[in-house]
PDB file of N, CA and C in Angstrom:
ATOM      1  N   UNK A   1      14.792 -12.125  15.665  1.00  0.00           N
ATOM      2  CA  UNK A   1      14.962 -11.498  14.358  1.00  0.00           C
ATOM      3  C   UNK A   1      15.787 -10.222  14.505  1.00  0.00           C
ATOM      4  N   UNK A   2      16.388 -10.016  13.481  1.00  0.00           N
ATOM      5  CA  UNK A   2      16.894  -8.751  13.704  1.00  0.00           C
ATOM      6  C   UNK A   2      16.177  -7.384  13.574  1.00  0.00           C
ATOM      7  N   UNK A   3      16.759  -6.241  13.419  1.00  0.00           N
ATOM      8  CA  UNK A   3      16.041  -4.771  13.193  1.00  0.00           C
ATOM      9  C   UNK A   3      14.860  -5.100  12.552  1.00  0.00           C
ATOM     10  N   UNK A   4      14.158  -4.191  12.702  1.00  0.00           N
ATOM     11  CA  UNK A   4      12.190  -4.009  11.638  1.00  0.00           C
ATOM     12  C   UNK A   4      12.859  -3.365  10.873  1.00  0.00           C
ATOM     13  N   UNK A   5      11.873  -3.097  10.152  1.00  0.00           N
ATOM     14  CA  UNK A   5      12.181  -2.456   8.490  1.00  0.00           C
ATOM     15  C   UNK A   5      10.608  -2.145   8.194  1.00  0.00           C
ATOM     16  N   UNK A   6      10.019  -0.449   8.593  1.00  0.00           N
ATOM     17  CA  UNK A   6       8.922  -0.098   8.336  1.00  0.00           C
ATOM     18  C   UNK A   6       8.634   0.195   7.364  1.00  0.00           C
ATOM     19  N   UNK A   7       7.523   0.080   6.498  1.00  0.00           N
ATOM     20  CA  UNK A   7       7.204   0.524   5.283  1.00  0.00           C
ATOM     21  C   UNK A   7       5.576   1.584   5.518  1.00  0.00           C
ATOM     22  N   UNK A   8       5.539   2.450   5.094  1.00  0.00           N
ATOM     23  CA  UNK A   8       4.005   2.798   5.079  1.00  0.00           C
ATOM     24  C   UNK A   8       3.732   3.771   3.564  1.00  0.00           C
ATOM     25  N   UNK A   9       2.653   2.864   3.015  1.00  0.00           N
ATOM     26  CA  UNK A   9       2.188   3.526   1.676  1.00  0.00           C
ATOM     27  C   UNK A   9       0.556   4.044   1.852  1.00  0.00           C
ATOM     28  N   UNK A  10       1.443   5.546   1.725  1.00  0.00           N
ATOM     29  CA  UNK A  10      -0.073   6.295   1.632  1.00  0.00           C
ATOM     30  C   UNK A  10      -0.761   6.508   0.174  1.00  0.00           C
ATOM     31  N   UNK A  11      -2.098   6.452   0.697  1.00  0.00           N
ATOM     32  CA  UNK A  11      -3.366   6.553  -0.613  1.00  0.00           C
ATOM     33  C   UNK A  11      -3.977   4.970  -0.466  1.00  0.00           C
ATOM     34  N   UNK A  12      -3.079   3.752   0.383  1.00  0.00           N
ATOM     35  CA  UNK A  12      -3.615   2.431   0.277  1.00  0.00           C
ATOM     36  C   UNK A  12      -2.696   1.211  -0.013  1.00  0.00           C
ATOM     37  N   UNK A  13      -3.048   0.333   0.339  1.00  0.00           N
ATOM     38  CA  UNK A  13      -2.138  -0.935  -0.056  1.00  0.00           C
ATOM     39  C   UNK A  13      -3.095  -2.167  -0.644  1.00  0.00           C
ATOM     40  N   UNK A  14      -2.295  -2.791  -0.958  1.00  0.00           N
ATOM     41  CA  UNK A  14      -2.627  -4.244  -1.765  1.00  0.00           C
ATOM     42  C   UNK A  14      -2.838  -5.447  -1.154  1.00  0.00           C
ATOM     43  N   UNK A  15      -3.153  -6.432  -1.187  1.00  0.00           N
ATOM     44  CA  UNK A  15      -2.967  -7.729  -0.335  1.00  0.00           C
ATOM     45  C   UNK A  15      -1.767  -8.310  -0.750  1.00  0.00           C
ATOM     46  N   UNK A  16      -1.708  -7.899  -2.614  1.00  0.00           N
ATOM     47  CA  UNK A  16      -0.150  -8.488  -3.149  1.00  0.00           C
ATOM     48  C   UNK A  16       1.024  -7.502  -2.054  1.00  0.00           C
ATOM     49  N   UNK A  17       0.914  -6.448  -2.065  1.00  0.00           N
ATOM     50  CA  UNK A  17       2.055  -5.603  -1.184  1.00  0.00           C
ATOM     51  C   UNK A  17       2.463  -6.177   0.429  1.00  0.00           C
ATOM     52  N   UNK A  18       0.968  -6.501   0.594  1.00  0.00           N
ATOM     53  CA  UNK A  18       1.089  -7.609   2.351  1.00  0.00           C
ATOM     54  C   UNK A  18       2.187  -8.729   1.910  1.00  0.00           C
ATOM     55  N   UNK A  19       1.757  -9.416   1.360  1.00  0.00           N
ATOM     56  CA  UNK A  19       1.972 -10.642   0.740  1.00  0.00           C
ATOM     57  C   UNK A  19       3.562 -10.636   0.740  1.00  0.00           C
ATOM     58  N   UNK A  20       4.167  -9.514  -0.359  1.00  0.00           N
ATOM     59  CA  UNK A  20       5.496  -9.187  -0.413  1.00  0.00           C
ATOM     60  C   UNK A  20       6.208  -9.162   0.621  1.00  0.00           C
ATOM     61  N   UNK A  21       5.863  -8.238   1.787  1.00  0.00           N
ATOM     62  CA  UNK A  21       6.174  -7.518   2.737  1.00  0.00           C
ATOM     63  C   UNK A  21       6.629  -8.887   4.023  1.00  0.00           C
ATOM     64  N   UNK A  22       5.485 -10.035   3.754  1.00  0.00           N
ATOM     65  CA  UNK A  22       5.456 -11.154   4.702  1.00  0.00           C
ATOM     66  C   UNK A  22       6.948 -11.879   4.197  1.00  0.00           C
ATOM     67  N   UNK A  23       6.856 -12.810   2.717  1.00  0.00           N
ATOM     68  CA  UNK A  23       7.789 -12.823   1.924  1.00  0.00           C
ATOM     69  C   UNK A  23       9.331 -12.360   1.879  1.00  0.00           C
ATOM     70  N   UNK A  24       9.183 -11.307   2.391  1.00  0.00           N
ATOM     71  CA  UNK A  24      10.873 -10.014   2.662  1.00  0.00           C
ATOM     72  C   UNK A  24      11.512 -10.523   4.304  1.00  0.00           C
ATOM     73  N   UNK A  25       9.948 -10.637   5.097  1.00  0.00           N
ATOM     74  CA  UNK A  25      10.460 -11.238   6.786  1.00  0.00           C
ATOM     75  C   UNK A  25      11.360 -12.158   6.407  1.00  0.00           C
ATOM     76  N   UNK A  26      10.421 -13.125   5.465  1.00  0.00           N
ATOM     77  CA  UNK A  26      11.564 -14.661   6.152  1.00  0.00           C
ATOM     78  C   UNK A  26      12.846 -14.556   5.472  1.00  0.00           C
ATOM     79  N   UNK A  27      12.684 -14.086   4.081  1.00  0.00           N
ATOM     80  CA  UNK A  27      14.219 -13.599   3.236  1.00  0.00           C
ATOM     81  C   UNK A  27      14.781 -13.519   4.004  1.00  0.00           C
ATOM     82  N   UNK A  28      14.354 -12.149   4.627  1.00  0.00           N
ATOM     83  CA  UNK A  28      15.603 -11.108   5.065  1.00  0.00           C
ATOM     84  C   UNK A  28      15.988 -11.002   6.478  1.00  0.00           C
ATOM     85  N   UNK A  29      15.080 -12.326   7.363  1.00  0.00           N
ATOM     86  CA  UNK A  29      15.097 -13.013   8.382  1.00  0.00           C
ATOM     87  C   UNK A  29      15.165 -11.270   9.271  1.00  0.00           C
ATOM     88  N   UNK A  30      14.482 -10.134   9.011  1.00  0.00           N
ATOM     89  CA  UNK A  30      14.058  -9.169   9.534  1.00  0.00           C
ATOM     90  C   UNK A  30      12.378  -8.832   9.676  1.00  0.00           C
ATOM     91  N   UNK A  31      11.933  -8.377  10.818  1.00  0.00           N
ATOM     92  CA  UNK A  31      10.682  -8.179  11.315  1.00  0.00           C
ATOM     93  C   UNK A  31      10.193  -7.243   9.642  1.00  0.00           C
ATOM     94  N   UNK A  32       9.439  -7.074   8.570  1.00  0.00           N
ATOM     95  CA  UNK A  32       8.929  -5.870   7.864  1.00  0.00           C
ATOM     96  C   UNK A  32       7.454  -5.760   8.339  1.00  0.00           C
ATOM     97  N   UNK A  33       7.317  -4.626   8.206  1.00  0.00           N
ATOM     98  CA  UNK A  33       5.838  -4.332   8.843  1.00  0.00           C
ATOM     99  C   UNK A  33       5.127  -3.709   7.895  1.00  0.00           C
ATOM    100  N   UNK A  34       4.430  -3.684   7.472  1.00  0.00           N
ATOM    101  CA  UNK A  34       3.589  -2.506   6.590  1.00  0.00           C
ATOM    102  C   UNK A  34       2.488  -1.930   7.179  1.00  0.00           C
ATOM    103  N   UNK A  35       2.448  -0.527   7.059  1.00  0.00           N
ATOM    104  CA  UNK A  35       1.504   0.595   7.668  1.00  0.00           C
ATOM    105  C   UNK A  35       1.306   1.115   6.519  1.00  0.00           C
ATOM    106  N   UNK A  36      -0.577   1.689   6.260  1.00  0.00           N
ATOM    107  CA  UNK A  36      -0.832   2.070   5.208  1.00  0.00           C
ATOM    108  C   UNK A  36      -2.231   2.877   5.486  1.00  0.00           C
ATOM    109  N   UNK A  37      -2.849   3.769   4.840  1.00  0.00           N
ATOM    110  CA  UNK A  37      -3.869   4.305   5.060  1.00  0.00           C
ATOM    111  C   UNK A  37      -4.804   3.928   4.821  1.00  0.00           C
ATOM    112  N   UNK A  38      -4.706   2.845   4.531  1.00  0.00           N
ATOM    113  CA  UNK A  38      -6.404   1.673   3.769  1.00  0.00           C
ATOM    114  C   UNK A  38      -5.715   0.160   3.114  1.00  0.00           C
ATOM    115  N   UNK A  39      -6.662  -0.249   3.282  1.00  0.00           N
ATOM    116  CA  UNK A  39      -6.239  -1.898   2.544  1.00  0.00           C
ATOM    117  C   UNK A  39      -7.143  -1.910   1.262  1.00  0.00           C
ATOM    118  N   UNK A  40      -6.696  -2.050   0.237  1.00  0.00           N
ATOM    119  CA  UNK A  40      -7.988  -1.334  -1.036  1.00  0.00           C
ATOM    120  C   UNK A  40      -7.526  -3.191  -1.453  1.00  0.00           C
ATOM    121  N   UNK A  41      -8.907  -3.444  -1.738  1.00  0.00           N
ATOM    122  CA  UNK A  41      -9.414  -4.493  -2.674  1.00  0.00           C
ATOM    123  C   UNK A  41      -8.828  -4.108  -4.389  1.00  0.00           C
ATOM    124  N   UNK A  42      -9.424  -4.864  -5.119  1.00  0.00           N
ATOM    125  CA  UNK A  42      -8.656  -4.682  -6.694  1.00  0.00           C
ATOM    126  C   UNK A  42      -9.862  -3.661  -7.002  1.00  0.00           C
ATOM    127  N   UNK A  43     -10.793  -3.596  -7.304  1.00  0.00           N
ATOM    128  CA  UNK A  43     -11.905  -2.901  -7.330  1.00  0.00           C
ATOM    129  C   UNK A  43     -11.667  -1.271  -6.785  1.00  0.00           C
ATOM    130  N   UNK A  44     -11.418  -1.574  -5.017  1.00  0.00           N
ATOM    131  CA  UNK A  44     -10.873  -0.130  -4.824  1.00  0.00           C
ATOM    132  C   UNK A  44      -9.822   0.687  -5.616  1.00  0.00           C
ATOM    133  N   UNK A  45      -8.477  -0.007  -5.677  1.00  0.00           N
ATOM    134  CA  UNK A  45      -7.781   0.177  -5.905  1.00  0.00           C
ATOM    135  C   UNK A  45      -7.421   0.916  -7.672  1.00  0.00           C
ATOM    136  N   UNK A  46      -8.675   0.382  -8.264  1.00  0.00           N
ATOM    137  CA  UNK A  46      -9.040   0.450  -9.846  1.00  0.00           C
ATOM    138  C   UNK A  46      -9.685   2.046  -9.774  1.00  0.00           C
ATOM    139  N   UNK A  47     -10.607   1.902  -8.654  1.00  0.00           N
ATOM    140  CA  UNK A  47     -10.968   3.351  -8.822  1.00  0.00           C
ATOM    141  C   UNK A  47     -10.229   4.472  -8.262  1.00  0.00           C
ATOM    142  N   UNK A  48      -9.626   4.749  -7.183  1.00  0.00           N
ATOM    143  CA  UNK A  48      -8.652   5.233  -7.244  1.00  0.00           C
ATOM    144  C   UNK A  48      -7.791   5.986  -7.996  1.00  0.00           C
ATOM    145  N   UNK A  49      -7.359   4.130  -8.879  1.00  0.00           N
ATOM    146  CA  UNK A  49      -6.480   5.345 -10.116  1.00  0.00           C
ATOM    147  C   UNK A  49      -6.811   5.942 -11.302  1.00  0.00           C
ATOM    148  N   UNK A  50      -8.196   5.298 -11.587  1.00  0.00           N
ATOM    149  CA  UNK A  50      -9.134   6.255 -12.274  1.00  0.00           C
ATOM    150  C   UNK A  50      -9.177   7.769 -12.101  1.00  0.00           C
ATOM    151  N   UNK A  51      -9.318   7.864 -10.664  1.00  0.00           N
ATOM    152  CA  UNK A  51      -9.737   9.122 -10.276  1.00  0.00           C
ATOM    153  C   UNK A  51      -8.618  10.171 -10.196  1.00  0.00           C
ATOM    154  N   UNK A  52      -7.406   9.701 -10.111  1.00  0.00           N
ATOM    155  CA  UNK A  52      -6.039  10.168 -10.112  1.00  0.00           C
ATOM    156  C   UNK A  52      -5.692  10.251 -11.517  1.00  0.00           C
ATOM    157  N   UNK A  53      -6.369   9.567 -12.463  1.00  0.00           N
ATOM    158  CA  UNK A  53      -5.793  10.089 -13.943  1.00  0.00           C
ATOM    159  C   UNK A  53      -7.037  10.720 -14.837  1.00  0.00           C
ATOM    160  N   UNK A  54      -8.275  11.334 -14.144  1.00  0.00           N
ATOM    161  CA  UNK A  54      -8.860  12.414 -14.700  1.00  0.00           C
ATOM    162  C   UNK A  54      -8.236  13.633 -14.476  1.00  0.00           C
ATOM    163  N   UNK A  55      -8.634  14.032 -15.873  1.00  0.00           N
ATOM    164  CA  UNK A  55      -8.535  15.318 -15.997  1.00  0.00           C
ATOM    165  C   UNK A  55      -8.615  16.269 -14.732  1.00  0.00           C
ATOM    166  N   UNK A  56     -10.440  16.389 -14.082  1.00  0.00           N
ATOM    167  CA  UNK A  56     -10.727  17.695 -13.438  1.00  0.00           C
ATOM    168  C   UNK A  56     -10.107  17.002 -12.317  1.00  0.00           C
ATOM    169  N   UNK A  57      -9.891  16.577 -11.908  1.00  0.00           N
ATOM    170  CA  UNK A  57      -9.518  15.991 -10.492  1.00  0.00           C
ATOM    171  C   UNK A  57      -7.505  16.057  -9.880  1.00  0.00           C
ATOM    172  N   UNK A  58      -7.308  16.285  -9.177  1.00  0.00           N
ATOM    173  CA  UNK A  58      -5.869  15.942  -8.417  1.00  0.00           C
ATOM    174  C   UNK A  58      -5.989  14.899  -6.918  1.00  0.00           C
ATOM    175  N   UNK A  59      -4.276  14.736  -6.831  1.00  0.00           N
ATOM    176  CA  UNK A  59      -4.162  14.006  -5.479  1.00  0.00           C
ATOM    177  C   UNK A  59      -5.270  14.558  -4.947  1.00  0.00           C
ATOM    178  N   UNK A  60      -5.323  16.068  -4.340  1.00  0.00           N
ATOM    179  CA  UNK A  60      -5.655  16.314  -3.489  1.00  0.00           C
ATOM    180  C   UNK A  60      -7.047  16.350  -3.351  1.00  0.00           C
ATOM    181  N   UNK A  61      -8.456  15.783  -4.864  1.00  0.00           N
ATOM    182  CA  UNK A  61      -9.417  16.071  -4.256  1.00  0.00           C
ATOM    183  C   UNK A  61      -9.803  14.261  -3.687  1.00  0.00           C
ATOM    184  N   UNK A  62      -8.681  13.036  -3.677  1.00  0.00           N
ATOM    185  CA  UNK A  62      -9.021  11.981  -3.557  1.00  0.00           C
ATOM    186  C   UNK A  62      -9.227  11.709  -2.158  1.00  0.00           C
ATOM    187  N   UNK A  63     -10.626  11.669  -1.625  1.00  0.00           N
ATOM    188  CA  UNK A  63     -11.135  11.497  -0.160  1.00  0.00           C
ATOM    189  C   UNK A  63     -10.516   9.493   0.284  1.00  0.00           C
ATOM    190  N   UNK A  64      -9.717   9.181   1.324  1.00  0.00           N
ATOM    191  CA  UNK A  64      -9.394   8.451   1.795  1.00  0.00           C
ATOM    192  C   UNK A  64     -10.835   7.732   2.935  1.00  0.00           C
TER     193      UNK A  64
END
């Protein structure tokens, strides 16, 4: 294969984002890798952005 092509999404990833990422290899007949700070379920992932679109809360009080 040719060059990798790293991706890493912080706050968490998707199984759809894996999924993509696998999908892009054979396209793009390049290694893609995805690195991420958590693998969040739909559930996780729901709360999360809950917690990111209250009011009292910011990025920064969201514990990983």
């Amino acid at each position: 294969m040719g060059q990798r092509i790293f991706v890493f999404i912080v706050g968490g990833a998707t199984r759809s984002e894996l999924k993509v990422c696998h999908k892009l290899t054979t396209k793009l007949k390049r290694e893609v890798i995805l690195g991420s700070t958590s693998l969040d379920d739909p559930l996780q992932f729901i709360t999360k952005l809950k917690l990111l679109t209250a009011n009292e809360l910011s990025i920064d009080d969201l514990q990983i």
